[in-house]
N, C-alpha and C. Protein backbone atom coordinates (compact mmCIF):
# COMPACT_ATOMS: atom_id res chain seq x y z
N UNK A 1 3.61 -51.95 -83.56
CA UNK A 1 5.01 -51.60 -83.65
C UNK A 1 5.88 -52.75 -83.14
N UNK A 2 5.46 -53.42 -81.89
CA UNK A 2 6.23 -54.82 -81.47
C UNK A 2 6.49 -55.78 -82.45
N UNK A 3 5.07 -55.57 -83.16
CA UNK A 3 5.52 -56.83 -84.39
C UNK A 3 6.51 -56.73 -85.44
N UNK A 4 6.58 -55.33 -85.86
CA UNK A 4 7.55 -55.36 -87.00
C UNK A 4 8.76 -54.93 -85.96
N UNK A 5 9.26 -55.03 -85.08
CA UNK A 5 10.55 -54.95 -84.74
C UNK A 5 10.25 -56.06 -84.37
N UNK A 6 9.93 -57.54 -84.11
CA UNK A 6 10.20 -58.59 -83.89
C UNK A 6 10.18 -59.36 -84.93
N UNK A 7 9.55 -58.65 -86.41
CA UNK A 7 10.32 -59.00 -87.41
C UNK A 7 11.46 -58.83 -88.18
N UNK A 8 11.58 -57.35 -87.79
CA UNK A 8 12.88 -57.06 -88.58
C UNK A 8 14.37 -57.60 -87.64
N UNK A 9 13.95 -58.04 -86.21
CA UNK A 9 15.15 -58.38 -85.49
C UNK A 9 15.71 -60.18 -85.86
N UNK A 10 13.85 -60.65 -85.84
CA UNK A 10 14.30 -62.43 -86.38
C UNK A 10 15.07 -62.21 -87.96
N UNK A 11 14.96 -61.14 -88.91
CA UNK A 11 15.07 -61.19 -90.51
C UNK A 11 17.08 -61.20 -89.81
N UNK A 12 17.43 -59.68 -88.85
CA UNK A 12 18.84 -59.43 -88.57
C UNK A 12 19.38 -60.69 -87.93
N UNK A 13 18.75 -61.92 -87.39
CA UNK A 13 19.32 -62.63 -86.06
C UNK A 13 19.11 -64.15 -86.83
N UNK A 14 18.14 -64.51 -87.88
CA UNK A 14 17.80 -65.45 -88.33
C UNK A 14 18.51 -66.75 -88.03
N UNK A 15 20.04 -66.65 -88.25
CA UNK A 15 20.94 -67.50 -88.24
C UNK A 15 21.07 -68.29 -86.46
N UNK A 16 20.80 -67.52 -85.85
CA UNK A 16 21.08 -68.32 -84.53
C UNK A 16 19.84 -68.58 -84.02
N UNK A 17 19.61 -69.92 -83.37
CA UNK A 17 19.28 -70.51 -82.86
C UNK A 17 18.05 -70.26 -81.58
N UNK A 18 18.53 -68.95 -81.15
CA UNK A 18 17.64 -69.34 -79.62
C UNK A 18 17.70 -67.55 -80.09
N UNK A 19 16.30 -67.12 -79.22
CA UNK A 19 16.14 -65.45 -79.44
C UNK A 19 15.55 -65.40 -77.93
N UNK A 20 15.70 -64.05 -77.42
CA UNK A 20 14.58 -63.91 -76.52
C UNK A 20 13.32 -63.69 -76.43
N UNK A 21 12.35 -64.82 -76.26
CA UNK A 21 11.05 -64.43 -77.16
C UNK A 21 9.70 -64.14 -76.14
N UNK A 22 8.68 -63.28 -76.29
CA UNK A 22 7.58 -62.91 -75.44
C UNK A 22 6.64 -64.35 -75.60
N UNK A 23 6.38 -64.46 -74.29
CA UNK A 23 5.50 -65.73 -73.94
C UNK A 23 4.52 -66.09 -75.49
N UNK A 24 4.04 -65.43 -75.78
CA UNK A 24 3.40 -65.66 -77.04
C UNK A 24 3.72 -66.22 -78.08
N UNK A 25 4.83 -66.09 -78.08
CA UNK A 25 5.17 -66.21 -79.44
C UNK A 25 6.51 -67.84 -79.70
N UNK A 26 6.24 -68.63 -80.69
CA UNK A 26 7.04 -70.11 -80.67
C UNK A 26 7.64 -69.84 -82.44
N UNK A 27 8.48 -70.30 -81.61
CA UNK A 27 9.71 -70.01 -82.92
C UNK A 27 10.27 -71.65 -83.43
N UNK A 28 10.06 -72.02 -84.64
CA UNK A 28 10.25 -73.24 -84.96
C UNK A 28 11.08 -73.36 -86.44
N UNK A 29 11.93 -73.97 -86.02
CA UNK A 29 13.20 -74.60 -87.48
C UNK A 29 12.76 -75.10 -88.17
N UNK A 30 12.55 -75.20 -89.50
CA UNK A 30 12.01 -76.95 -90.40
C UNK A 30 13.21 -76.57 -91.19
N UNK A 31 13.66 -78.04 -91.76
CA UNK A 31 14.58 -78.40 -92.94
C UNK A 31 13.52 -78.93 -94.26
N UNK A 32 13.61 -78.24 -95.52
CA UNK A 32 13.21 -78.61 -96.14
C UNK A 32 13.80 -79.52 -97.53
N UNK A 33 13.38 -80.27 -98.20
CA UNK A 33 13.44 -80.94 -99.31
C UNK A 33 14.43 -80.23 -100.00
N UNK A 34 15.73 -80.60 -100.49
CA UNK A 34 17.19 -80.24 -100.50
C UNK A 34 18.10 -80.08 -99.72
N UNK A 35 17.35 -79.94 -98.49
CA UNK A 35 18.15 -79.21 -97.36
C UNK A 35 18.23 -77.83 -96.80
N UNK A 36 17.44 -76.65 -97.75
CA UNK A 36 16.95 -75.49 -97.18
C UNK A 36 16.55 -75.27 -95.95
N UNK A 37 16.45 -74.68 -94.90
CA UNK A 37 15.83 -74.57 -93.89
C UNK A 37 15.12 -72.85 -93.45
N UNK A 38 13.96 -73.24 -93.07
CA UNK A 38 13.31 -71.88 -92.74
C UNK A 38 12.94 -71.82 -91.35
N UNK A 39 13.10 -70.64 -90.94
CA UNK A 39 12.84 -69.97 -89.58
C UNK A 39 10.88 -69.60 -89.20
N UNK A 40 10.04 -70.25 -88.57
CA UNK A 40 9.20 -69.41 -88.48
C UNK A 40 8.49 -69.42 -87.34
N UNK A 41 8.07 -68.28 -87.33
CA UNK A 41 8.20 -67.42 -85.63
C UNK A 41 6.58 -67.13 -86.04
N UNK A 42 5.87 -68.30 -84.94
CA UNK A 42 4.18 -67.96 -84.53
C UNK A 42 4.48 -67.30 -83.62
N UNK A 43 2.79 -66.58 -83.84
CA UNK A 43 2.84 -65.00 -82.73
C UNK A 43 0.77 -65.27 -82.17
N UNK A 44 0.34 -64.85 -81.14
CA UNK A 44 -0.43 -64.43 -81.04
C UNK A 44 -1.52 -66.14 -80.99
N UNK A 45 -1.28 -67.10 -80.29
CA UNK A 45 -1.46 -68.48 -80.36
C UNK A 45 -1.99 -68.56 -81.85
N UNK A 46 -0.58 -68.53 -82.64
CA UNK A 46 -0.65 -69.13 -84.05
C UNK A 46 -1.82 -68.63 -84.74
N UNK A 47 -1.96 -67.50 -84.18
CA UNK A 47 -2.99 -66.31 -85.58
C UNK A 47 -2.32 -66.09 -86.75
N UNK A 48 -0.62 -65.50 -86.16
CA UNK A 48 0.01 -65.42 -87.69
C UNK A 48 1.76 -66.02 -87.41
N UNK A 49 2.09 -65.64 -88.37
CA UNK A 49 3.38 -66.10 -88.86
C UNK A 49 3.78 -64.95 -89.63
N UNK A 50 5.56 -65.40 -89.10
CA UNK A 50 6.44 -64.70 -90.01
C UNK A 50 7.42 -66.14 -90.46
N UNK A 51 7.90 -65.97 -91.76
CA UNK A 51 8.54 -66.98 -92.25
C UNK A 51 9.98 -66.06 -92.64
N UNK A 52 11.34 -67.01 -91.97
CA UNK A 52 12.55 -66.39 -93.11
C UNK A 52 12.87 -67.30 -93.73
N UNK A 53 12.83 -67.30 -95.06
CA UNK A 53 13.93 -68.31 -95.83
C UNK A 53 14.23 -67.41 -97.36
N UNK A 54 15.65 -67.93 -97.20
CA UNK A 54 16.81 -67.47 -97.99
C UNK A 54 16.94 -65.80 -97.98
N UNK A 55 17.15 -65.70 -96.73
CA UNK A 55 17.12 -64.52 -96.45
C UNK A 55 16.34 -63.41 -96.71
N UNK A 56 15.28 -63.47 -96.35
CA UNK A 56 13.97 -63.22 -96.98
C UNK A 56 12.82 -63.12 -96.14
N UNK A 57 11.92 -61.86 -95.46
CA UNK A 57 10.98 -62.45 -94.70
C UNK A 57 9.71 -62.15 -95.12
N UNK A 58 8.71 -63.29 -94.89
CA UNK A 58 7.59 -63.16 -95.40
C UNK A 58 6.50 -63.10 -94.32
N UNK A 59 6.10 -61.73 -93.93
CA UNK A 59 5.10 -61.62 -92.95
C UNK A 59 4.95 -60.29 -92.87
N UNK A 60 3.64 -60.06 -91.77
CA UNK A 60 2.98 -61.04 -91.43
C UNK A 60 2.45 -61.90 -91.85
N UNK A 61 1.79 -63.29 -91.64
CA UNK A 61 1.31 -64.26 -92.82
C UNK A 61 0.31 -64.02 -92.14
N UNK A 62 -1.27 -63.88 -91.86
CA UNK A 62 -2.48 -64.33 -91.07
C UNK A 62 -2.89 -65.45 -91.70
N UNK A 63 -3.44 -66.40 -90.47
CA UNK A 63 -4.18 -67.41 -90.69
C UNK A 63 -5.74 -67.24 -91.47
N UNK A 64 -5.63 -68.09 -92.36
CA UNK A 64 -6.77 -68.21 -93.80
C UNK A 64 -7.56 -69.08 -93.42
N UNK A 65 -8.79 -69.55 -94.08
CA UNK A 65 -9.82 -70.55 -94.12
C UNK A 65 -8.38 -71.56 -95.35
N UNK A 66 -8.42 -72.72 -94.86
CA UNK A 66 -8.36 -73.49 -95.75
C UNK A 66 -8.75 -75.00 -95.49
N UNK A 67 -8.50 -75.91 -96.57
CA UNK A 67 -9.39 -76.96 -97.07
C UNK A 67 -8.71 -78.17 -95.94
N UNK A 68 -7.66 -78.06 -95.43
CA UNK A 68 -7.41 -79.05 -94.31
C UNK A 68 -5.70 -78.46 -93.84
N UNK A 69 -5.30 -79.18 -92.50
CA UNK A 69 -4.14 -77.75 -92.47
C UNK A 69 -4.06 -76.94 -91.91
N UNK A 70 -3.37 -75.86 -91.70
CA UNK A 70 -3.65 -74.31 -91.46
C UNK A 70 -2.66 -73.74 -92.56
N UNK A 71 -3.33 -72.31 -92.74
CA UNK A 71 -2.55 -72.20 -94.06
C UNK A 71 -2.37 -70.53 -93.66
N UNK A 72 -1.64 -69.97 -94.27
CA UNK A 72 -1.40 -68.41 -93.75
C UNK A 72 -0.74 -67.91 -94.73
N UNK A 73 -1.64 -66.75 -94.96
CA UNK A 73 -1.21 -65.97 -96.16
C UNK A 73 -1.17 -63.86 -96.26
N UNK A 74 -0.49 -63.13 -96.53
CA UNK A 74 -0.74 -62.13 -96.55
C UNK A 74 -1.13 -61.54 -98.28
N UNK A 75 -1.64 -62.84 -99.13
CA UNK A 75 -1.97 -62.41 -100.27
C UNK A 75 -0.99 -62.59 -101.69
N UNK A 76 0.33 -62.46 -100.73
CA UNK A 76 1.89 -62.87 -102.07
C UNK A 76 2.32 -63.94 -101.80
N UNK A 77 2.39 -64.40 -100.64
CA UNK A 77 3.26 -65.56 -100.19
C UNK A 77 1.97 -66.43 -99.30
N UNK A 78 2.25 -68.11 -99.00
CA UNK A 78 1.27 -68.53 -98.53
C UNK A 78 2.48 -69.39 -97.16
N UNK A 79 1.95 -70.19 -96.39
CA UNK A 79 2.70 -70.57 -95.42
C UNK A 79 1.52 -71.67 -94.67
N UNK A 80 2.03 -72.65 -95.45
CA UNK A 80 0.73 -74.35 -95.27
C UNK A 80 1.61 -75.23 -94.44
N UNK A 81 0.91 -75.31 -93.07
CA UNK A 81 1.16 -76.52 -92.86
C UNK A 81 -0.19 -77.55 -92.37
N UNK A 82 0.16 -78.94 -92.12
CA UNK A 82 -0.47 -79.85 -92.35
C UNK A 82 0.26 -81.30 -91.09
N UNK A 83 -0.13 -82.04 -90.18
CA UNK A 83 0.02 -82.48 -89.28
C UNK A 83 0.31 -82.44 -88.21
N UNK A 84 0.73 -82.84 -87.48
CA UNK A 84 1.37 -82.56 -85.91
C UNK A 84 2.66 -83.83 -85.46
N UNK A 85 3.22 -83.45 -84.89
CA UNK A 85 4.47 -83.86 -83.88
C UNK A 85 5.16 -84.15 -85.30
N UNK A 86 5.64 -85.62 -85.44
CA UNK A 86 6.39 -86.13 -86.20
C UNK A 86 5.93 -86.20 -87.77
N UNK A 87 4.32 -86.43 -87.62
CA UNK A 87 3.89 -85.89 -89.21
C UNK A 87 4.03 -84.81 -89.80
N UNK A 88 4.01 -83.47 -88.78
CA UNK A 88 3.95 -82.22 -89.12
C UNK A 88 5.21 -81.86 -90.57
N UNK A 89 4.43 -81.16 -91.98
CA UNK A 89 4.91 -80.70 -92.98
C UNK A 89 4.74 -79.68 -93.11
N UNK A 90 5.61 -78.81 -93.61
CA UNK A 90 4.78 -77.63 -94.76
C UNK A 90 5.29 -77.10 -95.67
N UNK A 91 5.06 -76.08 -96.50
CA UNK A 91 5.28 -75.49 -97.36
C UNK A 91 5.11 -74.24 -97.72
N UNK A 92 6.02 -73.60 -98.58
CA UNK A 92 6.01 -72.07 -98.52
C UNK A 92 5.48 -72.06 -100.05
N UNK A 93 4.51 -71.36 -100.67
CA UNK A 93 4.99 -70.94 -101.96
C UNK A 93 4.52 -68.99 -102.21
N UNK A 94 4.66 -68.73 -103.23
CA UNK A 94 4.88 -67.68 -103.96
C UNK A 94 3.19 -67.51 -104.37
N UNK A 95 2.43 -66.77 -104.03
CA UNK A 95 0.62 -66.15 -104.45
C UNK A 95 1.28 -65.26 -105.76
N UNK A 96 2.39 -64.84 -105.63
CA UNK A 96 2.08 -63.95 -107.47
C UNK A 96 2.41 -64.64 -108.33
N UNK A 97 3.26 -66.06 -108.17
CA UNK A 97 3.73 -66.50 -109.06
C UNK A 97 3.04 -67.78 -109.23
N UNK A 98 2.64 -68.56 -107.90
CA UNK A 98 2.26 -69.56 -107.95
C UNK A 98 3.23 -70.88 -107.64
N UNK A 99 4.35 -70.57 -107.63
CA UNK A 99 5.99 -71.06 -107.44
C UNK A 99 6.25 -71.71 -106.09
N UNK A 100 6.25 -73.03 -106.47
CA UNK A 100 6.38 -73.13 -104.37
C UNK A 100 7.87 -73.02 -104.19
N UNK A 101 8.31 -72.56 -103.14
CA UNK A 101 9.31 -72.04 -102.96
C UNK A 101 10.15 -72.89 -102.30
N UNK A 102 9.87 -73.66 -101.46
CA UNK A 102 10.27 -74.64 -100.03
C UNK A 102 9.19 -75.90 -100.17
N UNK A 103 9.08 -77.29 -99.81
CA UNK A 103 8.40 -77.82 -99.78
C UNK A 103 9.25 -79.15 -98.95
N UNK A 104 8.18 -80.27 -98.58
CA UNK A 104 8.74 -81.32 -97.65
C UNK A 104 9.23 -80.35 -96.51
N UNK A 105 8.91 -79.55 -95.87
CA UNK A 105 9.50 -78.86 -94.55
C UNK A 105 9.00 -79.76 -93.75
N UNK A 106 9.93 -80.30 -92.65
CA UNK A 106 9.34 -80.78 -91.96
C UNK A 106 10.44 -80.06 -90.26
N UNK A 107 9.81 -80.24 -89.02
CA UNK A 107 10.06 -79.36 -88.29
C UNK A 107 11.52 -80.16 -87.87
N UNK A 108 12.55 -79.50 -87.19
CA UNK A 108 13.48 -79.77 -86.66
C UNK A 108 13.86 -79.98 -85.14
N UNK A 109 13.73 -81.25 -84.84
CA UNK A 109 13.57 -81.15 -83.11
C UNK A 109 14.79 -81.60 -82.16
C-alpha cells in the first residue's frame, strides 16, 4: 500500500523538485534528447522504479536480467539505464509498441 501512494503522490507532485522521501528510496531528474525531462523515483536499493514522464506514470518497473545496464520493466513499458556518474544514460520505451519514448536521458545534477 506505501508503494502505490508513493506513486500516486510523485504522479500529483511530479513538478517540484524535492519530496519527502523514506530512507530507501532516491529520486533522480534526467533531461532527455529534445529537452523532455523525467522524474524517477528508485525504491527498495534500486529493485524497482517508478518513472513520470509527460505526465504519465510508469510503475512499478522491477529490475530484469539484461544484456549490460540495468533495465526495468513491468512488461508494457521498459526503463534502461546504462553507466554511472557523468556517463550515466537511459531510456524509456513502450513493450506494446516497441516505441522508445524518451532517449539520451541523461541525469540532472
Amino acid at each position: 500500500m506505501r508503494v502505490w501512494i508513493l506513486w500516486v503522490l510523485l504522479a500529483s507532485f511530479a513538478s517540484f523538485e524535492s519530496l519527502a522521501q523514506p530512507a530507501d528510496v532516491v529520486q533522480r531528474t534526467y533531461r532527455c534528447t529534445g529537452g523532455v525531462q523525467i522524474r524517477a523515483v528508485y525504491q527498495n536499493n534500486f529493485d524497482r522504479v517508478g518513472v513520470v514522464f509527460n505526465n504519465q506514470t510508469y510503475g512499478p518497473l522491477f529490475q530484469v536480467e539484461a544484456a549490460s545496464g540495468v533495465k526495468y520493466s513491468d512488461g508494457r513499458a521498459s526503463w534502461w539505464t546504462k553507466g554511472s556518474g557523468a556517463s550515466e544514460e537511459a531510456f524509456l520505451m513502450s513493450e506494446r509498441t516497441g516505441k522508445i519514448l524518451a532517449q539520451g536521458c541523461k541525469p540532472v545534477r
